[in-house]
C-alpha atoms as a PDB file:
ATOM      1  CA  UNK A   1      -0.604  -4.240  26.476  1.00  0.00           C
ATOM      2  CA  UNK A   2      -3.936  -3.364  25.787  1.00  0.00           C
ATOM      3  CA  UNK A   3      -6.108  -4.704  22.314  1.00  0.00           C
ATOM      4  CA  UNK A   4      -6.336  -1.634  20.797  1.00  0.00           C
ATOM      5  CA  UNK A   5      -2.932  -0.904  21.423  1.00  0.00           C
ATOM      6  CA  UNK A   6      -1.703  -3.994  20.344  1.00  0.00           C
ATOM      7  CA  UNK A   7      -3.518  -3.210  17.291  1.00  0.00           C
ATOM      8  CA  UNK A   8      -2.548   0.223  16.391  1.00  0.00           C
ATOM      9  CA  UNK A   9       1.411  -0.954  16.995  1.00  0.00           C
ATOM     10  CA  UNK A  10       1.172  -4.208  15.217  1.00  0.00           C
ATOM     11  CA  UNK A  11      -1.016  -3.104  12.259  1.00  0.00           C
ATOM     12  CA  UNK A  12      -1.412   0.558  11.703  1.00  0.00           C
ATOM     13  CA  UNK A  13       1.374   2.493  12.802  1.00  0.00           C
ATOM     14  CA  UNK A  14       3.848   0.040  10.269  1.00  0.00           C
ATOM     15  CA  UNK A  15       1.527   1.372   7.830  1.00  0.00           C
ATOM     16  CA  UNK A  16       1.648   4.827   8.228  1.00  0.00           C
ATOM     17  CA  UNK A  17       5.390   4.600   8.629  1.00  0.00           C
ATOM     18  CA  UNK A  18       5.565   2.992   5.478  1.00  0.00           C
ATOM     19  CA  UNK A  19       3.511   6.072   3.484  1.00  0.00           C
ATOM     20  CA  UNK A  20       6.055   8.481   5.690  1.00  0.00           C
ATOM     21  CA  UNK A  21       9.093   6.499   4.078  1.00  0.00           C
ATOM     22  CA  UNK A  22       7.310   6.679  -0.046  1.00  0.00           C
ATOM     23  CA  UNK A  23       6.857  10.160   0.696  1.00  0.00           C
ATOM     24  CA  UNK A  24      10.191  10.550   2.288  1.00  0.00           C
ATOM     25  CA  UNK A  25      11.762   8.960  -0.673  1.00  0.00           C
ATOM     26  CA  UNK A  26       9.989  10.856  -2.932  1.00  0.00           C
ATOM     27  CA  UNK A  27      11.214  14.220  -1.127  1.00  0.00           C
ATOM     28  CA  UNK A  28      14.654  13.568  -2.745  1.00  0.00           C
ATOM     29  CA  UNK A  29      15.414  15.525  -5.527  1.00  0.00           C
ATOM     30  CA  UNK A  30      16.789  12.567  -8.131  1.00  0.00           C
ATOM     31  CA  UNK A  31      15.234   9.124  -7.389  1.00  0.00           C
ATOM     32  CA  UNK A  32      17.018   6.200  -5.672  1.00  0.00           C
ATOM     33  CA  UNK A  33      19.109   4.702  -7.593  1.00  0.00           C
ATOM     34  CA  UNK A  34      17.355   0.884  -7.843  1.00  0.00           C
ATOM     35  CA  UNK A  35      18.286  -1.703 -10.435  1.00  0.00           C
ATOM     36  CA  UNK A  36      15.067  -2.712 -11.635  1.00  0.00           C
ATOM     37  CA  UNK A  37      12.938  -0.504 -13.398  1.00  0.00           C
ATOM     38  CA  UNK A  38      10.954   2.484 -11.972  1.00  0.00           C
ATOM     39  CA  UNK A  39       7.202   1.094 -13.226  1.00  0.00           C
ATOM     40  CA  UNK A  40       8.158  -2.264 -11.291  1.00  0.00           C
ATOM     41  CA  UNK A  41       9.419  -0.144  -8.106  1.00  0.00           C
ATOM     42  CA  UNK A  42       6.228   1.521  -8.272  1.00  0.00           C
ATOM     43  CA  UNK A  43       3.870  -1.772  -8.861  1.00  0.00           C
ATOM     44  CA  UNK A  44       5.656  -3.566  -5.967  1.00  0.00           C
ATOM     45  CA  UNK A  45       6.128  -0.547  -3.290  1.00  0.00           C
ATOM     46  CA  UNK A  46       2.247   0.082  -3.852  1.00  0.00           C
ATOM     47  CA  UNK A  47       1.741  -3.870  -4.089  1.00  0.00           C
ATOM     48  CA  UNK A  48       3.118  -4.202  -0.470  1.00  0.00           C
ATOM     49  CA  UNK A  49       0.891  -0.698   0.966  1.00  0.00           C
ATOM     50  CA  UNK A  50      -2.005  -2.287  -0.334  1.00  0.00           C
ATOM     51  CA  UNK A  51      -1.308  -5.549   1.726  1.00  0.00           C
ATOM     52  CA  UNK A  52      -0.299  -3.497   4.668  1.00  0.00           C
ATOM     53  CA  UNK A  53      -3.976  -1.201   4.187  1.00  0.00           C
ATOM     54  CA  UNK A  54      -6.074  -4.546   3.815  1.00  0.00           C
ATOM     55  CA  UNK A  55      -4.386  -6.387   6.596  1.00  0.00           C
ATOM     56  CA  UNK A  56      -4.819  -3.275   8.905  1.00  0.00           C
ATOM     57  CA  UNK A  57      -8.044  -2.907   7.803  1.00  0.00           C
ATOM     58  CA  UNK A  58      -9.215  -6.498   8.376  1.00  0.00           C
ATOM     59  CA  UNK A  59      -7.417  -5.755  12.443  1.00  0.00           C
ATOM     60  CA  UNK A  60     -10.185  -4.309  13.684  1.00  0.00           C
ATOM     61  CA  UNK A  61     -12.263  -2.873  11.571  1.00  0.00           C
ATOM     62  CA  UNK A  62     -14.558  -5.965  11.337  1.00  0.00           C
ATOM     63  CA  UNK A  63     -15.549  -5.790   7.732  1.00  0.00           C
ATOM     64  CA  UNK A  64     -17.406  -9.025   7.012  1.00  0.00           C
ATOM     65  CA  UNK A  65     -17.235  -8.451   3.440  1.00  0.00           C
ATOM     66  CA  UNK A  66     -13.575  -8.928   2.443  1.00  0.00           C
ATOM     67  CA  UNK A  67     -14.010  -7.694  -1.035  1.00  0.00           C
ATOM     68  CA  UNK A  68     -14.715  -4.407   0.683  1.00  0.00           C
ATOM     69  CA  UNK A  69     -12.010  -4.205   2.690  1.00  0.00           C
ATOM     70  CA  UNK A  70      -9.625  -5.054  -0.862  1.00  0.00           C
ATOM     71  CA  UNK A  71     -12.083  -2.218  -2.679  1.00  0.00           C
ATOM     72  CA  UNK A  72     -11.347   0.385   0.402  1.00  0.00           C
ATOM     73  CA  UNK A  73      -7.815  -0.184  -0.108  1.00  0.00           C
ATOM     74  CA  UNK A  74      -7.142  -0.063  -3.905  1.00  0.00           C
ATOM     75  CA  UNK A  75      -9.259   3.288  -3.551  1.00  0.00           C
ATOM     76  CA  UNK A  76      -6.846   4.093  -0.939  1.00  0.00           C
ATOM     77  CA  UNK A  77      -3.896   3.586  -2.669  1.00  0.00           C
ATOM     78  CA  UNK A  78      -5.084   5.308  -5.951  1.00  0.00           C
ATOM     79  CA  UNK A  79      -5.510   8.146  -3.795  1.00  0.00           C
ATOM     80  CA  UNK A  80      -1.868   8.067  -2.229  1.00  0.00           C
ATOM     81  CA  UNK A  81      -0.281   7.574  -5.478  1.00  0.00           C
ATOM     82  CA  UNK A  82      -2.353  10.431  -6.632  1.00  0.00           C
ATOM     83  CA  UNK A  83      -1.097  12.616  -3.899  1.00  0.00           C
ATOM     84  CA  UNK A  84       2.141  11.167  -4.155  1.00  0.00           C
ATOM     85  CA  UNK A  85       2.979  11.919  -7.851  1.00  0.00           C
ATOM     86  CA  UNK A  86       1.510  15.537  -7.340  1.00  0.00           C
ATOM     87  CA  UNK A  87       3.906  16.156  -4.409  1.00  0.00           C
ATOM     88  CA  UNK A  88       6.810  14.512  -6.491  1.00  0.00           C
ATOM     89  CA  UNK A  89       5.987  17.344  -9.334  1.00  0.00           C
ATOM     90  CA  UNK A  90       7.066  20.374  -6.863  1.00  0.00           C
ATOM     91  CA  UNK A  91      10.253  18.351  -5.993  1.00  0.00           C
ATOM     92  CA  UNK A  92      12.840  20.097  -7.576  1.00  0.00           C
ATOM     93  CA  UNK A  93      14.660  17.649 -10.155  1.00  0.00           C
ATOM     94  CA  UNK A  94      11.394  15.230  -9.860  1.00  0.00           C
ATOM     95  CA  UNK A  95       8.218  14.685 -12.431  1.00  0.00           C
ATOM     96  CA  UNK A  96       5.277  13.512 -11.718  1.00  0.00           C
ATOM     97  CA  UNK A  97       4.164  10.535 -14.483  1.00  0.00           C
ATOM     98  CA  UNK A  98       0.605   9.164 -14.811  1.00  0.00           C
ATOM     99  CA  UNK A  99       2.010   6.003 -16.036  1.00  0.00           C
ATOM    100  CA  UNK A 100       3.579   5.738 -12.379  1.00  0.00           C
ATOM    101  CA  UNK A 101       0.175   6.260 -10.789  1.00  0.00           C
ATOM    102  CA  UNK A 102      -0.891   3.390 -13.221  1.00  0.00           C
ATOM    103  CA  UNK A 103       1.677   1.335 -11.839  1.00  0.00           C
ATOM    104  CA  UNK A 104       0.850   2.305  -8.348  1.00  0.00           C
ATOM    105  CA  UNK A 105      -2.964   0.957  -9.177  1.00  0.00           C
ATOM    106  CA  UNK A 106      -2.371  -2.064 -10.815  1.00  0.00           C
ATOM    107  CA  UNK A 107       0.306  -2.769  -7.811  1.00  0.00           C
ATOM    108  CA  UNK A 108      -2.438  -1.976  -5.702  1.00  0.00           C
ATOM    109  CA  UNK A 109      -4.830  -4.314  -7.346  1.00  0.00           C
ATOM    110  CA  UNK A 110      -2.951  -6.705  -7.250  1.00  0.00           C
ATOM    111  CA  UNK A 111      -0.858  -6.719  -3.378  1.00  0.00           C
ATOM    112  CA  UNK A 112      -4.689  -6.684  -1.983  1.00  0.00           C
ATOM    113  CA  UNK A 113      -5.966  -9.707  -4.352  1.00  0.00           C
ATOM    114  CA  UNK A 114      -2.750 -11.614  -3.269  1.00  0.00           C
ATOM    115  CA  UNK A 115      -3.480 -10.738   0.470  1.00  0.00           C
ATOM    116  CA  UNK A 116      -7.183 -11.274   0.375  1.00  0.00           C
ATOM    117  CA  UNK A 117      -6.156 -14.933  -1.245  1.00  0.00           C
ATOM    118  CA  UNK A 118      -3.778 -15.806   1.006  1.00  0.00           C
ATOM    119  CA  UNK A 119      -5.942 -14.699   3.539  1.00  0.00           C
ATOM    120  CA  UNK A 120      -9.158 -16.528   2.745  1.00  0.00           C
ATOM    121  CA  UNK A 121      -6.592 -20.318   1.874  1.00  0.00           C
ATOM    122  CA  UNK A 122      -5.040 -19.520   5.067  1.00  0.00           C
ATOM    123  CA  UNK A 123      -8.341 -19.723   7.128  1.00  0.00           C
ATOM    124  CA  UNK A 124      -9.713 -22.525   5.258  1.00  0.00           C
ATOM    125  CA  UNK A 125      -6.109 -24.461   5.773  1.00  0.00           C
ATOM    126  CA  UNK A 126      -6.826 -23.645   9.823  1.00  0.00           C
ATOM    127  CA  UNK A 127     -10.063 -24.762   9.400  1.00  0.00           C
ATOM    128  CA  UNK A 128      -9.339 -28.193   7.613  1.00  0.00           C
END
């Protein structure tokens, strides 16, 4: 298997599969029904695409600077949960909420901090 193949299948396309499945989920006219609360589905299903965006991000695209790599992807995610709030408002039996999309950016926030930290104490345990 080629690098950039190896890449695209171990770091990208579970990312993009992962925005198919919020938007798939978000194509249903009631929402799922979860047992926790909808802000804390929100923080941690936009918690875990931020991870996913940084660590893709960090694959190959060779951004020395970490913190721009964690910036890129809370940008990114603000703009999915943008989108994906505006697409849930012409679902029938769906609203869009901004306090979701606040949920969505604080999730984000904070699933590429954790990463980024995990990331960097990783390396430096390797490196002890």
């Amino acid at each position: 298997m080629s690098h950039a193949l190896r890449i695209v299948s171990l770091y990208w396309l579970p990312l993009f599969l992962y925005v198919a499945l919020i938007f798939a989920v978000s194509s249903f006219s009631s929402p799922a029904p979860f047992t926790f609360p909808d802000k804390l589905a929100h923080f941690i299903e936009y918690a875990l695409l931020a991870a996913m965006l940084v660590r893709a991000l960090r694959s190959n695209t060779h951004l020395e600077r970490w913190w721009l790599a964690g910036l890129l992807s809370v940008f990114v995610v603000a703009i999915l949960g943008g989108l994906d709030e505006w697409y849930q408002s012409t679902v029938p039996g769906r609203q869009s909420d901004i306090l979701d999309l606040a949920a969505d950016v604080c999730g984000g926030v904070v699933g590429a901090g954790l990463y980024l930290i995990g990331q960097r104490l990783w390396i430096r345990q390797k490196s002890d």
